[in-house]
Protein backbone atom coordinates (compact mmCIF):
# COMPACT_ATOMS: atom_id res chain seq x y z
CA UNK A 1 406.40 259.10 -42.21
CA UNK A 2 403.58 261.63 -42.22
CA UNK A 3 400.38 261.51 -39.73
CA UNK A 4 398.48 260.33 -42.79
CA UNK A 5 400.38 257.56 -43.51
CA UNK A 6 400.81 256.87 -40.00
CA UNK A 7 396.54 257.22 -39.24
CA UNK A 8 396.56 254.81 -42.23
CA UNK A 9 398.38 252.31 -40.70
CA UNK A 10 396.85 252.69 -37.29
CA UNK A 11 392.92 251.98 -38.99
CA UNK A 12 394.65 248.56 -40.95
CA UNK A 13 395.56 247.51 -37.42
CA UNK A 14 392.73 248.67 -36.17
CA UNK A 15 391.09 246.80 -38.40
CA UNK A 16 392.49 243.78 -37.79
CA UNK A 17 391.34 243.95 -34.15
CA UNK A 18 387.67 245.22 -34.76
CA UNK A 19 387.39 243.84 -38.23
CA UNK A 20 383.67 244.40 -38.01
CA UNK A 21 384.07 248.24 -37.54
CA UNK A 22 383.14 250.98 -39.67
CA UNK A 23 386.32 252.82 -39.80
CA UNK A 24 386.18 255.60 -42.36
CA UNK A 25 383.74 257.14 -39.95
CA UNK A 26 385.72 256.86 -36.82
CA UNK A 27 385.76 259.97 -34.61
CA UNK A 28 389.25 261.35 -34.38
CA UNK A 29 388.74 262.47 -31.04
CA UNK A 30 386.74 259.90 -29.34
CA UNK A 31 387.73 257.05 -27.29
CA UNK A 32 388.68 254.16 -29.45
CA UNK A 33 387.03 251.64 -27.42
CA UNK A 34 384.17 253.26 -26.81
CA UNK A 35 383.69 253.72 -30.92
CA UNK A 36 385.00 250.27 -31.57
CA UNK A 37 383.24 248.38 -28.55
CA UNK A 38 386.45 246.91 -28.00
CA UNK A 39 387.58 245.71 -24.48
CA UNK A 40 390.69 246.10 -22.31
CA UNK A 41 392.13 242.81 -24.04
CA UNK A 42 391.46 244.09 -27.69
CA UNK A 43 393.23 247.42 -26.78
CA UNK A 44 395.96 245.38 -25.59
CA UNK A 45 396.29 243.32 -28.71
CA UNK A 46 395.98 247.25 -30.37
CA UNK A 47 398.72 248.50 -28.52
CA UNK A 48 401.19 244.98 -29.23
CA UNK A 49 400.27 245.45 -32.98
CA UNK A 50 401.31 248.97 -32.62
CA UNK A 51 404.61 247.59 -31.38
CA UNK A 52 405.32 245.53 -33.78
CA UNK A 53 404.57 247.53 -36.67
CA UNK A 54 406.15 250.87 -35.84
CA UNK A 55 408.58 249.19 -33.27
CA UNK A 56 407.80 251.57 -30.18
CA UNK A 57 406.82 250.39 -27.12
CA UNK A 58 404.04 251.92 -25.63
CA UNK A 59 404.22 251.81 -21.87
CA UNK A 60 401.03 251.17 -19.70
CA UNK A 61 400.86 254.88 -18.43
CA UNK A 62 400.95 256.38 -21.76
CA UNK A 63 397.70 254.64 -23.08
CA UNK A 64 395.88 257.49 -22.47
CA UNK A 65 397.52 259.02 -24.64
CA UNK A 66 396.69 256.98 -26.73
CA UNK A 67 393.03 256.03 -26.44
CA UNK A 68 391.78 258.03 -29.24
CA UNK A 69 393.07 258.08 -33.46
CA UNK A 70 394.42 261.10 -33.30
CA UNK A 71 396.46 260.65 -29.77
CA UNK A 72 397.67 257.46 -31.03
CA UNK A 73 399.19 259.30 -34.21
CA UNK A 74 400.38 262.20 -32.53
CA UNK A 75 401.76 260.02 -30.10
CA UNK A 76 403.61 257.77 -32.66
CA UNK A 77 404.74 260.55 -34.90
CA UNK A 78 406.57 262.23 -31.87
CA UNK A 79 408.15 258.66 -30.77
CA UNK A 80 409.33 257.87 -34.87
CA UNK A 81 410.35 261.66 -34.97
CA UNK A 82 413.60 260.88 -32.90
């Protein structure tokens, strides 16, 4: 799966938490919650969806990595590379 079609993915979900969002103008680099105005509950709906989508667990100390777009697809390319 490329990052594309992984980034995809990640903004449906995202989508489905912050359905009010604007998401085609999300900074890749910024803090999802801080863009989204999400809070620590949303993420954690975020990060089950992630989960179940991709099937890859995503443990409590790596949601940093996680926190912005493009950490979260880095972060699931490298885990769906193996």
């Amino acid at each position: 799966m490329t990052k594309e079609e992984l980034q995809t993915i990640v903004l449906r979900l995202l989508g489905n938490i912050a359905p009010e969002a604007d998401l085609a103008h999300l900074n890749p680099t910024v803090n999802l919650r801080d863009q989204l105005d999400i809070d620590s509950m949303d993420f954690l709906n975020f990060v089950i969806a992630l989960d179940k989508e991709f099937h890859v667990a995503v443990p409590e100390t790596a949601y940093s990595q996680i926190a912005t777009l493009q950490g979260c697809v880095t972060y699931l390319a490298q885990r769906l590379e193996g």
